[in-house]
PDB file of N, CA and C in Angstrom:
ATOM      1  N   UNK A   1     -90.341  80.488 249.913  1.00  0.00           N
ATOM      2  CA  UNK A   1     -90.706  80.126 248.542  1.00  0.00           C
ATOM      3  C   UNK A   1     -92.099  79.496 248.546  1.00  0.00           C
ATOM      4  N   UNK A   2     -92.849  79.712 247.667  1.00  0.00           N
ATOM      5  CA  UNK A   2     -94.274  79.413 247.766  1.00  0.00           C
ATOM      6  C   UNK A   2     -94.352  78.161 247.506  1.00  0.00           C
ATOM      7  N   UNK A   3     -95.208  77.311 247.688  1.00  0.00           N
ATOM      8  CA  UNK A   3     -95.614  75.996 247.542  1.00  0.00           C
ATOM      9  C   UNK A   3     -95.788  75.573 245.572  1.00  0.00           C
ATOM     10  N   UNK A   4     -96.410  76.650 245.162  1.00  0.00           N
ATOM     11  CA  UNK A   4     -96.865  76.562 243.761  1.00  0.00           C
ATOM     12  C   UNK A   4     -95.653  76.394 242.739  1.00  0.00           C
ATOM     13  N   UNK A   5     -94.198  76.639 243.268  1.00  0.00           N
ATOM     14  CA  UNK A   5     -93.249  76.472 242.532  1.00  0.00           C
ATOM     15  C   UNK A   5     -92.619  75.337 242.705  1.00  0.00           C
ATOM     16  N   UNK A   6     -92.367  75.043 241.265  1.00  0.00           N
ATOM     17  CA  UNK A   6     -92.173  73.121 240.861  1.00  0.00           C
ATOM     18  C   UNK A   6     -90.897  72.829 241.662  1.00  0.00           C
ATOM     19  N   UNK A   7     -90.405  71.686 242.184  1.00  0.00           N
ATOM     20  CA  UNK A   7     -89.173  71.617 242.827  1.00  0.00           C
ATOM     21  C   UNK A   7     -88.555  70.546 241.324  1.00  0.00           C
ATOM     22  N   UNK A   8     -87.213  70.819 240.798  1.00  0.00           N
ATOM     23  CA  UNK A   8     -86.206  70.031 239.784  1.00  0.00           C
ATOM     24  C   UNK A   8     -85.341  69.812 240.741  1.00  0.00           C
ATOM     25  N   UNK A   9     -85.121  67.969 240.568  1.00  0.00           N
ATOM     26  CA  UNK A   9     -83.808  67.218 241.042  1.00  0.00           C
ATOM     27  C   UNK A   9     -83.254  67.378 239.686  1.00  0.00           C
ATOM     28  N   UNK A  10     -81.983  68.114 239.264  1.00  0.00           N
ATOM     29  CA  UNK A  10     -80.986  68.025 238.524  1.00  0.00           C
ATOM     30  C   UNK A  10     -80.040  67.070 238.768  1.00  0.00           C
ATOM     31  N   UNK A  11     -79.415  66.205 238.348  1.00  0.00           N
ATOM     32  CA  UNK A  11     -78.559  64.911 238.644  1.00  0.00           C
ATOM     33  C   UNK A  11     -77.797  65.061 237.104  1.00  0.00           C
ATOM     34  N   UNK A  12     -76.577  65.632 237.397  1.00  0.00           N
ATOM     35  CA  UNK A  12     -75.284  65.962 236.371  1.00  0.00           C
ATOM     36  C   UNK A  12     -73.795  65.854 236.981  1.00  0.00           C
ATOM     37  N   UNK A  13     -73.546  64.633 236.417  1.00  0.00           N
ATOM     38  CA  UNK A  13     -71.732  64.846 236.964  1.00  0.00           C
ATOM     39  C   UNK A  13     -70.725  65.942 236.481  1.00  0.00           C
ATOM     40  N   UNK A  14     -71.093  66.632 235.509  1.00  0.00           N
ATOM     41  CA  UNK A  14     -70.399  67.488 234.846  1.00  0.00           C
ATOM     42  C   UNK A  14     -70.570  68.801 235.387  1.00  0.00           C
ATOM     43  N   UNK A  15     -69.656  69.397 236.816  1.00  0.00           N
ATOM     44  CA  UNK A  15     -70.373  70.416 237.351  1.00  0.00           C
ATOM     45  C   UNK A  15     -70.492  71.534 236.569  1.00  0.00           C
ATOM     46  N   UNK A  16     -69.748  71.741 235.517  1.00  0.00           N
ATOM     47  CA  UNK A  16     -69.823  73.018 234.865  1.00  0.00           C
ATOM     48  C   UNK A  16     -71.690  72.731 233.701  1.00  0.00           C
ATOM     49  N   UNK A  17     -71.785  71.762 233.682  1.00  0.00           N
ATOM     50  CA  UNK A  17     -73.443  71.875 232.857  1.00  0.00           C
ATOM     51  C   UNK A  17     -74.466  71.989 233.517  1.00  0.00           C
ATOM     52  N   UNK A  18     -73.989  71.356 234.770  1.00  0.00           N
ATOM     53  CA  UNK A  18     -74.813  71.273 236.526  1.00  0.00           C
ATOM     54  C   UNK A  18     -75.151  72.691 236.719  1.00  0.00           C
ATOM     55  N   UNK A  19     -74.300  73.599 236.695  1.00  0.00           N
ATOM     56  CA  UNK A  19     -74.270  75.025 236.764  1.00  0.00           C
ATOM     57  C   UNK A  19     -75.171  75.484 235.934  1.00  0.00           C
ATOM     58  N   UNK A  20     -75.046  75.317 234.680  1.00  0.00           N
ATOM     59  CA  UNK A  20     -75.676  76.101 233.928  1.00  0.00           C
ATOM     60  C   UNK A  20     -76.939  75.465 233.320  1.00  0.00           C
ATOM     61  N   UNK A  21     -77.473  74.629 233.580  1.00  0.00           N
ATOM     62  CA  UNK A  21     -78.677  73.809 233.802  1.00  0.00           C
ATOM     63  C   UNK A  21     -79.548  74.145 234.819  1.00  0.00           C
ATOM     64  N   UNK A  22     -78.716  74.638 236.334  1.00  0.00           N
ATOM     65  CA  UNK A  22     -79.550  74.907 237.489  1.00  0.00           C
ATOM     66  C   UNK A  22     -79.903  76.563 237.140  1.00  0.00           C
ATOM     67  N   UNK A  23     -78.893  77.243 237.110  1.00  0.00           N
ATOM     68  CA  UNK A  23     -79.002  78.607 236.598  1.00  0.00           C
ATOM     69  C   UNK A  23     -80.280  79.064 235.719  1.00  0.00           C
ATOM     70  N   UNK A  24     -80.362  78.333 234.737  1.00  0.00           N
ATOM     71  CA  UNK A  24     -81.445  78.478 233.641  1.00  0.00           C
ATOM     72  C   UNK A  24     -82.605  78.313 234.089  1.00  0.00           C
ATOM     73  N   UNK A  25     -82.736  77.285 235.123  1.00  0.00           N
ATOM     74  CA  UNK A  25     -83.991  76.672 235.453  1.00  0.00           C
ATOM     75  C   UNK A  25     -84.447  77.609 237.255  1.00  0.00           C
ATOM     76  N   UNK A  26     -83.380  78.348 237.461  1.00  0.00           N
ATOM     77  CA  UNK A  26     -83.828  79.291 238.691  1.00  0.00           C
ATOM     78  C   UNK A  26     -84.122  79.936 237.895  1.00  0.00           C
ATOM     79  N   UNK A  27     -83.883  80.776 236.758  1.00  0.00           N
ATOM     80  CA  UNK A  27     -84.215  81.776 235.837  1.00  0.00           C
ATOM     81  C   UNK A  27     -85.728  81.725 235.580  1.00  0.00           C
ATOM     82  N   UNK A  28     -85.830  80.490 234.945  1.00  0.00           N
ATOM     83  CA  UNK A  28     -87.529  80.051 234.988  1.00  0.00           C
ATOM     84  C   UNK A  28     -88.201  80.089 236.302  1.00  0.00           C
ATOM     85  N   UNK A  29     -87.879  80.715 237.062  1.00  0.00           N
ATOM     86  CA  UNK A  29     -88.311  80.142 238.609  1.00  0.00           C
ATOM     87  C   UNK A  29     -88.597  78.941 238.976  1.00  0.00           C
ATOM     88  N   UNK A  30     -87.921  78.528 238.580  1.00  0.00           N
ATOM     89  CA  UNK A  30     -88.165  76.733 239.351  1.00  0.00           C
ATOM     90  C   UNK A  30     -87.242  76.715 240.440  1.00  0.00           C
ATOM     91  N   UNK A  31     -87.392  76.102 241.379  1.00  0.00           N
ATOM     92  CA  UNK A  31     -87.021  75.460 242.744  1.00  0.00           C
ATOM     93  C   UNK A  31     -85.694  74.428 242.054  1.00  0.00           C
ATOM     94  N   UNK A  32     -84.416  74.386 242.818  1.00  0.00           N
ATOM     95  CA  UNK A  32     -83.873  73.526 242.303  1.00  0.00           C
ATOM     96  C   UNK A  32     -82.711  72.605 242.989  1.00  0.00           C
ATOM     97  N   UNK A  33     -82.993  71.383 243.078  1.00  0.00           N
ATOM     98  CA  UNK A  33     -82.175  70.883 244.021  1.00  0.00           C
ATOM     99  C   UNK A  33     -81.018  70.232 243.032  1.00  0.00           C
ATOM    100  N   UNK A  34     -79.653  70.147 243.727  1.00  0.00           N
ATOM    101  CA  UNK A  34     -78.354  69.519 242.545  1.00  0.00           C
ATOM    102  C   UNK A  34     -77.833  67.976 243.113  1.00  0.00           C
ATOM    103  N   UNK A  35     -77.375  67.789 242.482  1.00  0.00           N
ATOM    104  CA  UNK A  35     -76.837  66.119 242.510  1.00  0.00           C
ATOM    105  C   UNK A  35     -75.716  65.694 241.620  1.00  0.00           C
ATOM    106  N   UNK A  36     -74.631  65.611 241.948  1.00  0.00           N
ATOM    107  CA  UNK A  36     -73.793  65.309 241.183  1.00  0.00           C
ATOM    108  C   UNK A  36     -73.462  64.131 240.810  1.00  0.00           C
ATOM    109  N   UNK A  37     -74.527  62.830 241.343  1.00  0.00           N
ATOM    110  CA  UNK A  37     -74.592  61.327 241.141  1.00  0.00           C
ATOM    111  C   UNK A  37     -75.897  61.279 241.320  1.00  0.00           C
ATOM    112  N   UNK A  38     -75.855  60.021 241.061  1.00  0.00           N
ATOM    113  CA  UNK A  38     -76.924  58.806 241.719  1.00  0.00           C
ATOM    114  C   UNK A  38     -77.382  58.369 243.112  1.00  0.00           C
ATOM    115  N   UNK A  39     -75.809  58.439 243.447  1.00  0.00           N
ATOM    116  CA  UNK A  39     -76.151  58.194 245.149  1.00  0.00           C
ATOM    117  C   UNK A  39     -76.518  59.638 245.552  1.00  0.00           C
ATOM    118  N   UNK A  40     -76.106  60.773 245.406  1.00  0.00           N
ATOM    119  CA  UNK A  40     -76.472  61.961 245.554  1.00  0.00           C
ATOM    120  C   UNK A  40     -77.818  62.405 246.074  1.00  0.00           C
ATOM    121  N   UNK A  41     -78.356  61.767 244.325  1.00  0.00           N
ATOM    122  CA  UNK A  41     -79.967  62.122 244.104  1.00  0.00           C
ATOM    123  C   UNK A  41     -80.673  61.410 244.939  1.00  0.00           C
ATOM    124  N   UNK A  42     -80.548  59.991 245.053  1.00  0.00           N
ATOM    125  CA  UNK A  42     -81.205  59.180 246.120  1.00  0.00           C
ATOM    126  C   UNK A  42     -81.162  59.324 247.568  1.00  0.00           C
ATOM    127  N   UNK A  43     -80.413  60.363 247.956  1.00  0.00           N
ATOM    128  CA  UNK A  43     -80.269  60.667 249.260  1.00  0.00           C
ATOM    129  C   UNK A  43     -81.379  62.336 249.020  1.00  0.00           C
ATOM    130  N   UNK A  44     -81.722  62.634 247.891  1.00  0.00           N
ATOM    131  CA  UNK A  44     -82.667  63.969 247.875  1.00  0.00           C
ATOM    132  C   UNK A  44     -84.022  62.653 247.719  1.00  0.00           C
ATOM    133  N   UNK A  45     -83.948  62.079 246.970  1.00  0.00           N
ATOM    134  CA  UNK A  45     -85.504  60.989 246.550  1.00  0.00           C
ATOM    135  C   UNK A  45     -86.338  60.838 247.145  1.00  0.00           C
ATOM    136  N   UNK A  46     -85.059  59.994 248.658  1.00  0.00           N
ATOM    137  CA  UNK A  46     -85.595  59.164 249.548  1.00  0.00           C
ATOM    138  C   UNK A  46     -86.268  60.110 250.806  1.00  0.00           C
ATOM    139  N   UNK A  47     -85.977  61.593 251.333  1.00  0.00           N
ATOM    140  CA  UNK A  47     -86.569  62.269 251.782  1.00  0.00           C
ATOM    141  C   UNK A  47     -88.477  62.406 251.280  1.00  0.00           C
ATOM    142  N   UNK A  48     -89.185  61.785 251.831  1.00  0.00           N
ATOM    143  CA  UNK A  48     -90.541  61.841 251.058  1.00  0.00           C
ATOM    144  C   UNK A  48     -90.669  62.983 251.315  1.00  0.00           C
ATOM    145  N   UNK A  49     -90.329  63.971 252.625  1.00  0.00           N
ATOM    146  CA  UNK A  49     -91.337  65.046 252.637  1.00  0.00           C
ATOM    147  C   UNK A  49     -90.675  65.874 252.424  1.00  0.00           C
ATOM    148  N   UNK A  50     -89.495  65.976 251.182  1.00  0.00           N
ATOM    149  CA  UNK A  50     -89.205  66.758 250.551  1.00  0.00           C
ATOM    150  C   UNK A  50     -89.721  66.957 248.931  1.00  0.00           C
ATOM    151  N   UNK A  51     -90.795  68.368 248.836  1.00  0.00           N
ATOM    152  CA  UNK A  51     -91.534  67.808 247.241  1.00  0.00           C
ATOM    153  C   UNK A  51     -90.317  68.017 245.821  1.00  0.00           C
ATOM    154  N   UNK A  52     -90.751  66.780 245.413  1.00  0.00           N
ATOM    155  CA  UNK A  52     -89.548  66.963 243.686  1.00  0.00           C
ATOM    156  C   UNK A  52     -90.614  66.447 243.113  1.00  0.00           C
ATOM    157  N   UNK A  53     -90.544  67.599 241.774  1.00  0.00           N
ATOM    158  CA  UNK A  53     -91.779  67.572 240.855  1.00  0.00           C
ATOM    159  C   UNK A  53     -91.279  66.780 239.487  1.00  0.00           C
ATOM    160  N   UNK A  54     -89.897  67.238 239.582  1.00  0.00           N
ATOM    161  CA  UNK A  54     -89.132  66.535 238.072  1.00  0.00           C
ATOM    162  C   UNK A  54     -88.197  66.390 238.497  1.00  0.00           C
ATOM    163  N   UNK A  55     -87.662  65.048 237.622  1.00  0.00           N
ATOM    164  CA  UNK A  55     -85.903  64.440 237.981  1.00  0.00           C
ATOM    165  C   UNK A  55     -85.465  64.507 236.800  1.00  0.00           C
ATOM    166  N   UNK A  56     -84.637  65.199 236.687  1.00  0.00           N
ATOM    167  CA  UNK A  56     -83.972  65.323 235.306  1.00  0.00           C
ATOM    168  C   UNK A  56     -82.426  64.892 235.229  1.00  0.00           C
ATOM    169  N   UNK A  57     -82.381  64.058 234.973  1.00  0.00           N
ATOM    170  CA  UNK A  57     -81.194  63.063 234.735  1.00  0.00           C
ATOM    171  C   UNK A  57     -80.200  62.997 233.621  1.00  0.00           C
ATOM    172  N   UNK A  58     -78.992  63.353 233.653  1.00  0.00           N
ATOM    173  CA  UNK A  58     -77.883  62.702 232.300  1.00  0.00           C
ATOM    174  C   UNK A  58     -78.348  61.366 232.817  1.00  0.00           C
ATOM    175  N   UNK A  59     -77.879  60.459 231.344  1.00  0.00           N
ATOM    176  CA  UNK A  59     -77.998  58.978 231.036  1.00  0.00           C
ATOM    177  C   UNK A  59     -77.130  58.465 231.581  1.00  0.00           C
ATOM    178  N   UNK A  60     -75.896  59.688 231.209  1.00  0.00           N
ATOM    179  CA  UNK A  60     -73.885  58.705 231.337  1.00  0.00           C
ATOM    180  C   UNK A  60     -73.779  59.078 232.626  1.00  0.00           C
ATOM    181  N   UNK A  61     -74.276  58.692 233.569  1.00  0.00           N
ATOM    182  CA  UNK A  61     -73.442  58.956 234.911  1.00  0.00           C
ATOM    183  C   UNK A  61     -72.256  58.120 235.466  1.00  0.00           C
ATOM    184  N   UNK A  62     -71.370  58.442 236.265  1.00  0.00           N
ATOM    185  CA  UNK A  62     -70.543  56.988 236.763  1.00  0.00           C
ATOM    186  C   UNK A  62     -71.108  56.117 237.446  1.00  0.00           C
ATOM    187  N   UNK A  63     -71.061  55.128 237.472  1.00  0.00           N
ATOM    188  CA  UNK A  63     -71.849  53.863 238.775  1.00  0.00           C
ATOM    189  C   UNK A  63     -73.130  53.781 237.821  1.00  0.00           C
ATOM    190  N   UNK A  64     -73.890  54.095 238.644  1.00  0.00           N
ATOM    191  CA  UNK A  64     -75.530  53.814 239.093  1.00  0.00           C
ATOM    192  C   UNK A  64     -76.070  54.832 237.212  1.00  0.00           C
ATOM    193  N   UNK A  65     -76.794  54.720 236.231  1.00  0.00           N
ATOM    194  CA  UNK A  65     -76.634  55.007 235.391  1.00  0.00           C
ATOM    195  C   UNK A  65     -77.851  56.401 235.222  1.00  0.00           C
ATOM    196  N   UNK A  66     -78.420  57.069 234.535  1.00  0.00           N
ATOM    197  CA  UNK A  66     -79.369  57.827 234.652  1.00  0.00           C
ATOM    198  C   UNK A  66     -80.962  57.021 234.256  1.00  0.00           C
ATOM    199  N   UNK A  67     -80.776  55.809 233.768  1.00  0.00           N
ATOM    200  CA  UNK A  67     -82.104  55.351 233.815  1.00  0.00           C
ATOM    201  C   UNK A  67     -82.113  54.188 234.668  1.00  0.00           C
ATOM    202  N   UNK A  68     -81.010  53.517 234.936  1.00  0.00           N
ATOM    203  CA  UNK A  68     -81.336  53.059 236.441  1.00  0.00           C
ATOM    204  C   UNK A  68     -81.421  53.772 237.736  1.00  0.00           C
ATOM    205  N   UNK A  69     -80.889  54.970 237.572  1.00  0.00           N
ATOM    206  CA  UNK A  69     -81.656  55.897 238.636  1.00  0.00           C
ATOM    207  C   UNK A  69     -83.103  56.549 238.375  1.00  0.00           C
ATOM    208  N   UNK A  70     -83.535  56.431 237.352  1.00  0.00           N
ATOM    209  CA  UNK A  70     -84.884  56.580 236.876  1.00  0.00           C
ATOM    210  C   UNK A  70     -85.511  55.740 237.673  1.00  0.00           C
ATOM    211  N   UNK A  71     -85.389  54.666 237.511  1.00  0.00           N
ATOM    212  CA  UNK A  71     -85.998  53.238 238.049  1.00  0.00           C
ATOM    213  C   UNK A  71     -85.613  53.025 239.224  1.00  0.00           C
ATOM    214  N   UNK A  72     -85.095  52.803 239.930  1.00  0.00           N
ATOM    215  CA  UNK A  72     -84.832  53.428 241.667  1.00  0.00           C
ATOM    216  C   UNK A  72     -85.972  54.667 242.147  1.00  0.00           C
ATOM    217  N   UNK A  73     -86.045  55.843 241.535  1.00  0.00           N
ATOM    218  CA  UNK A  73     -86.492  56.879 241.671  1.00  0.00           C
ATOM    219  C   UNK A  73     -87.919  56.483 241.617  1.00  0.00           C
ATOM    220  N   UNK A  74     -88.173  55.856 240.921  1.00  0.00           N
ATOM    221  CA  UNK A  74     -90.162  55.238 240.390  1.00  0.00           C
ATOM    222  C   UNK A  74     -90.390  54.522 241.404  1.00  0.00           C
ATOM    223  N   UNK A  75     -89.571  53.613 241.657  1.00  0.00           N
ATOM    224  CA  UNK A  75     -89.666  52.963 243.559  1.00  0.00           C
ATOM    225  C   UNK A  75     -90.107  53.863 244.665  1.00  0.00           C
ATOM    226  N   UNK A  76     -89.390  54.844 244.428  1.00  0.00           N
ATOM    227  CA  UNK A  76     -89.722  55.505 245.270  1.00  0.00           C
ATOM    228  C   UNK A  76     -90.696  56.565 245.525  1.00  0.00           C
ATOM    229  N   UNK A  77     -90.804  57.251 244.076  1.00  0.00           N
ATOM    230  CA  UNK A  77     -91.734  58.523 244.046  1.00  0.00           C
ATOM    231  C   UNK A  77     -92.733  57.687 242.756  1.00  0.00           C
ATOM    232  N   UNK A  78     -93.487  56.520 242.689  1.00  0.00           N
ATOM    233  CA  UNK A  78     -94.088  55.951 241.616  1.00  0.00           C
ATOM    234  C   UNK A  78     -94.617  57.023 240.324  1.00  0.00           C
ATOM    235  N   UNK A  79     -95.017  58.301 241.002  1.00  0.00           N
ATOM    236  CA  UNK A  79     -95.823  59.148 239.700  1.00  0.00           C
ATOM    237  C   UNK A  79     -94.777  60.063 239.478  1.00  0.00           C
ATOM    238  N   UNK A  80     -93.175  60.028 239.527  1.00  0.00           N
ATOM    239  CA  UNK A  80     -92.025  61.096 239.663  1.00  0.00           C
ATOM    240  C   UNK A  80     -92.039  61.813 238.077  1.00  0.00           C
ATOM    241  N   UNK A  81     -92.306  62.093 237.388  1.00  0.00           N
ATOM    242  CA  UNK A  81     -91.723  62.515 235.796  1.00  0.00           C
ATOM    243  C   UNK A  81     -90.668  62.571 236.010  1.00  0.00           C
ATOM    244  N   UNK A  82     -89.802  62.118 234.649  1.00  0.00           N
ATOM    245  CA  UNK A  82     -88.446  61.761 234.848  1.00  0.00           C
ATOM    246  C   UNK A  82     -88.053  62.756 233.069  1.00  0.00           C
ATOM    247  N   UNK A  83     -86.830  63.109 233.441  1.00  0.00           N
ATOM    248  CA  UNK A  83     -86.121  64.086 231.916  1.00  0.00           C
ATOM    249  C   UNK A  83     -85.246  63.466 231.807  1.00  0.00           C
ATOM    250  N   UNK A  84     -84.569  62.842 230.816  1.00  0.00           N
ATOM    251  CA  UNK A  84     -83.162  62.340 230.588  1.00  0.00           C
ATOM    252  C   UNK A  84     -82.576  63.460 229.724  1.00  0.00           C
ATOM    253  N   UNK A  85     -81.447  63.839 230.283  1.00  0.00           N
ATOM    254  CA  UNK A  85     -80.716  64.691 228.820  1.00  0.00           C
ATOM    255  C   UNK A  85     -79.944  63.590 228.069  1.00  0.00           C
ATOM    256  N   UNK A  86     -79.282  63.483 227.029  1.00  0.00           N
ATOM    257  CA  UNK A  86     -78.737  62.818 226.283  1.00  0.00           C
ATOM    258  C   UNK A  86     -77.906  63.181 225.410  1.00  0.00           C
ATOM    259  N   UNK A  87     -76.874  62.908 225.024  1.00  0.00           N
ATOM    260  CA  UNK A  87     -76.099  63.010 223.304  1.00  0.00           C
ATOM    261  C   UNK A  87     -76.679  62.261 222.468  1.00  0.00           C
ATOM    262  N   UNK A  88     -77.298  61.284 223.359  1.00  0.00           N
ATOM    263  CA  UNK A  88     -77.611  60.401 222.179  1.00  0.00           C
ATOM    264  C   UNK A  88     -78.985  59.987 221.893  1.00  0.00           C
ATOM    265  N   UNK A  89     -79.936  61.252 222.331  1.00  0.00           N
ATOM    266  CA  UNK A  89     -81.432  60.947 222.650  1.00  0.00           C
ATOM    267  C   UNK A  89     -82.192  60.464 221.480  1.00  0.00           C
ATOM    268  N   UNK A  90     -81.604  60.226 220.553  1.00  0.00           N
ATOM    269  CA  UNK A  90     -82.788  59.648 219.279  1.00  0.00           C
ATOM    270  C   UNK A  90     -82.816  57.803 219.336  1.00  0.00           C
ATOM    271  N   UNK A  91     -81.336  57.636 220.071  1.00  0.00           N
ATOM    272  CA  UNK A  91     -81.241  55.937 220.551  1.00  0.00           C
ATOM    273  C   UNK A  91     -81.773  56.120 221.508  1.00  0.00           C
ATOM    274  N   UNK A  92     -82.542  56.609 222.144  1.00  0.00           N
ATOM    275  CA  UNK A  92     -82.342  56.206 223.572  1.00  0.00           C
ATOM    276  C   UNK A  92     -84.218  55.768 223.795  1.00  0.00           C
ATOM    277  N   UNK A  93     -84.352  54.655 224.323  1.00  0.00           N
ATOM    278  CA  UNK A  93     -85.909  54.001 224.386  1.00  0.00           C
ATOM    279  C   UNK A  93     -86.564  54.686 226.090  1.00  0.00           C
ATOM    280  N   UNK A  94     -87.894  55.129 225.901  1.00  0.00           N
ATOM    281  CA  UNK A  94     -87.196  55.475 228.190  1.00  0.00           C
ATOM    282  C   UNK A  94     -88.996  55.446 227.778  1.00  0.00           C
ATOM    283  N   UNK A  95     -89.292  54.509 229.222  1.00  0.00           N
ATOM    284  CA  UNK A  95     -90.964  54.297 229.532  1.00  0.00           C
ATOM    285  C   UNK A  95     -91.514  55.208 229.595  1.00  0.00           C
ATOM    286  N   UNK A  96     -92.724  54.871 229.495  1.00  0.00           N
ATOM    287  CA  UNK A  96     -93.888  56.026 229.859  1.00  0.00           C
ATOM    288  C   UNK A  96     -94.018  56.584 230.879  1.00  0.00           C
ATOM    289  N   UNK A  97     -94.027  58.122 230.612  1.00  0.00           N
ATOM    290  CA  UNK A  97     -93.919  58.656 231.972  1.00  0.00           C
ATOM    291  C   UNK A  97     -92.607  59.516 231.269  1.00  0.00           C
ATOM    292  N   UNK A  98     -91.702  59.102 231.054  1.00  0.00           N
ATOM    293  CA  UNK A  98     -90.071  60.086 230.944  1.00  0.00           C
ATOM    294  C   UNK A  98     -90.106  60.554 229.446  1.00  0.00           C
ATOM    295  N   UNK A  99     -89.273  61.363 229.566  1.00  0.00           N
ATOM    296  CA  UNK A  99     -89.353  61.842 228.202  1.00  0.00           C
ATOM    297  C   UNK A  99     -87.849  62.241 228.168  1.00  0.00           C
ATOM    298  N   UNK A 100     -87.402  62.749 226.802  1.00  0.00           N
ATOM    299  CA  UNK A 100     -85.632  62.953 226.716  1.00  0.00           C
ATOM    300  C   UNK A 100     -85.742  64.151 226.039  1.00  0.00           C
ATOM    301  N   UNK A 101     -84.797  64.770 226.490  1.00  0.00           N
ATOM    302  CA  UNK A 101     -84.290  66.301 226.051  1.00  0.00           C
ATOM    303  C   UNK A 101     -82.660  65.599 225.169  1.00  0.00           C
ATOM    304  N   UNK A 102     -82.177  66.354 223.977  1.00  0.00           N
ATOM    305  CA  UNK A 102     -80.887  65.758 223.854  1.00  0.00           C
ATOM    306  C   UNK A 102     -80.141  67.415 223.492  1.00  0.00           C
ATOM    307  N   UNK A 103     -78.605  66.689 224.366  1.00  0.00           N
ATOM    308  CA  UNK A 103     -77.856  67.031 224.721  1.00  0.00           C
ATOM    309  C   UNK A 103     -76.647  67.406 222.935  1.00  0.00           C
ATOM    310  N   UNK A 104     -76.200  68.876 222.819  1.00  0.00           N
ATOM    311  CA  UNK A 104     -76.746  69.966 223.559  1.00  0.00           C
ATOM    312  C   UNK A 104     -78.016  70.395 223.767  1.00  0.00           C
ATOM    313  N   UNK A 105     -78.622  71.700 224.156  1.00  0.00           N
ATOM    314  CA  UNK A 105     -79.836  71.888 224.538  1.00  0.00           C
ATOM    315  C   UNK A 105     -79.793  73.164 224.539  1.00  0.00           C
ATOM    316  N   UNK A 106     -81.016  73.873 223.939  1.00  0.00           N
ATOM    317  CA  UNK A 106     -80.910  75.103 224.035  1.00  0.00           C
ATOM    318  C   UNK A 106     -82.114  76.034 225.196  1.00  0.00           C
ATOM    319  N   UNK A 107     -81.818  76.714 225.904  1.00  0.00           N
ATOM    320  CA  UNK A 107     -82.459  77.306 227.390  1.00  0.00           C
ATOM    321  C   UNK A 107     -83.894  77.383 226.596  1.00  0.00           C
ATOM    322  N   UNK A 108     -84.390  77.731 225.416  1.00  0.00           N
ATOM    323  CA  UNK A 108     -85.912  77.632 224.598  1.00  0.00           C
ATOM    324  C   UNK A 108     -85.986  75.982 225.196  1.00  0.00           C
ATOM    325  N   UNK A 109     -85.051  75.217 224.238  1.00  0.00           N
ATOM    326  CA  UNK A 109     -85.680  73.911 224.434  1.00  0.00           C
ATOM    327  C   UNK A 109     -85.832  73.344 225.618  1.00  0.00           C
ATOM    328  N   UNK A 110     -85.291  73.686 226.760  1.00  0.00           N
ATOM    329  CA  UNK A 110     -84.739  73.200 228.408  1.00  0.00           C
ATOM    330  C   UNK A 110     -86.363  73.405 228.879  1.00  0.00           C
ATOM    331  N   UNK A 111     -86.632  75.021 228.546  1.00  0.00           N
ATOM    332  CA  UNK A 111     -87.760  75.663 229.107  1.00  0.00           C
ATOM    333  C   UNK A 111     -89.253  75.063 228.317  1.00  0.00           C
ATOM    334  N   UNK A 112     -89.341  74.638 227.184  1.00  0.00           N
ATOM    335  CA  UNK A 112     -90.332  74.531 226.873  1.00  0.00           C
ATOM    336  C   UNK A 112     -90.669  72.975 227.265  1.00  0.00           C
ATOM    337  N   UNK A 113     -89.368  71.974 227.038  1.00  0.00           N
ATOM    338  CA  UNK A 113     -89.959  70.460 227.686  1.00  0.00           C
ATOM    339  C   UNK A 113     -90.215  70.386 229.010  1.00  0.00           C
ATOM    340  N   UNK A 114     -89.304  71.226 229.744  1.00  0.00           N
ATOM    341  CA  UNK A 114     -89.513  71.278 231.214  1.00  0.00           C
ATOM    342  C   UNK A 114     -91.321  71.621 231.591  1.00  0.00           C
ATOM    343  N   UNK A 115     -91.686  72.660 231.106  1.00  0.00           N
ATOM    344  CA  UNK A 115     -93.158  73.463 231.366  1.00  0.00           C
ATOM    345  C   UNK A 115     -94.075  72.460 230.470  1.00  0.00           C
ATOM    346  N   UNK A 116     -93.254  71.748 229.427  1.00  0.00           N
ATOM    347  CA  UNK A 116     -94.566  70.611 229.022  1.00  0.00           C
ATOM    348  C   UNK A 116     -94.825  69.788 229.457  1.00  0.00           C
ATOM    349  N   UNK A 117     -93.855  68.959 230.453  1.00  0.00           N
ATOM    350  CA  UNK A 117     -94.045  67.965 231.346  1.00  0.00           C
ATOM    351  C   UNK A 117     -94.647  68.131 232.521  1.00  0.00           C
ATOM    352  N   UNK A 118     -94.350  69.517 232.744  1.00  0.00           N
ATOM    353  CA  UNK A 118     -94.879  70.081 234.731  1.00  0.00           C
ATOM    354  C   UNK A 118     -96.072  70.364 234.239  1.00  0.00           C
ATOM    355  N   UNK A 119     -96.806  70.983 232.948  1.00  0.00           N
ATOM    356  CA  UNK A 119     -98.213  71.626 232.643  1.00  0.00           C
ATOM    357  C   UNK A 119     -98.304  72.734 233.249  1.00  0.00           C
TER     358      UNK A 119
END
């Protein structure tokens, strides 16, 4: 796989959206690594010399939450762009730097925030 293609940490407990979230986004040709937690993702994070271009996060995870894994993740990768999906993305406040997709989502909308954040 060539270097020029973006690597996505997907982080979804819900394997059936996990699926079809990763699916969509190989479709786009993106690179895509899965995570079904927090601790998951942080065991992909903490690899530095593995490249992740975007972390795209549910909010509701169990444990460890999707924007405190945001913030773990900025520890670690400081310039990481971060995606939250959401149900509830019009409440939802998230720093500079992240941006929110809300949940549902349609593969237009997946694809066009995804490619606006990567450029």
């Amino acid at each position: 796989m060539p270097a020029s293609v973006p690597t996505i940490l997907v982080v979804e407990d819900d394997a059936i959206v996990r699926m079809l979230i990763v699916d969509v986004l190989e479709e786009l040709e993106f690179a895509v690594l899965e995570a079904d937690g927090s601790e998951a993702a942080l065991e992909h994070l903490q690899h530095l010399d593995t490249s992740i271009d975007l972390l795209m996060t549910d909010v509701g995870l169990p444990g460890m939450n999707g924007q405190e894994l945001a913030e773990r993740a900025r520890q670690l990768r400081p310039r990481l762009p971060v995606l939250f999906a959401s149900g509830y993305a019009e409440s939802l406040e998230v720093p500079e730097g992240m941006s929110v997709i809300g949940k549902p989502f349609s593969i237009d909308q997946l694809r066009d925030k995804v490619r606006g954040i990567l450029g």
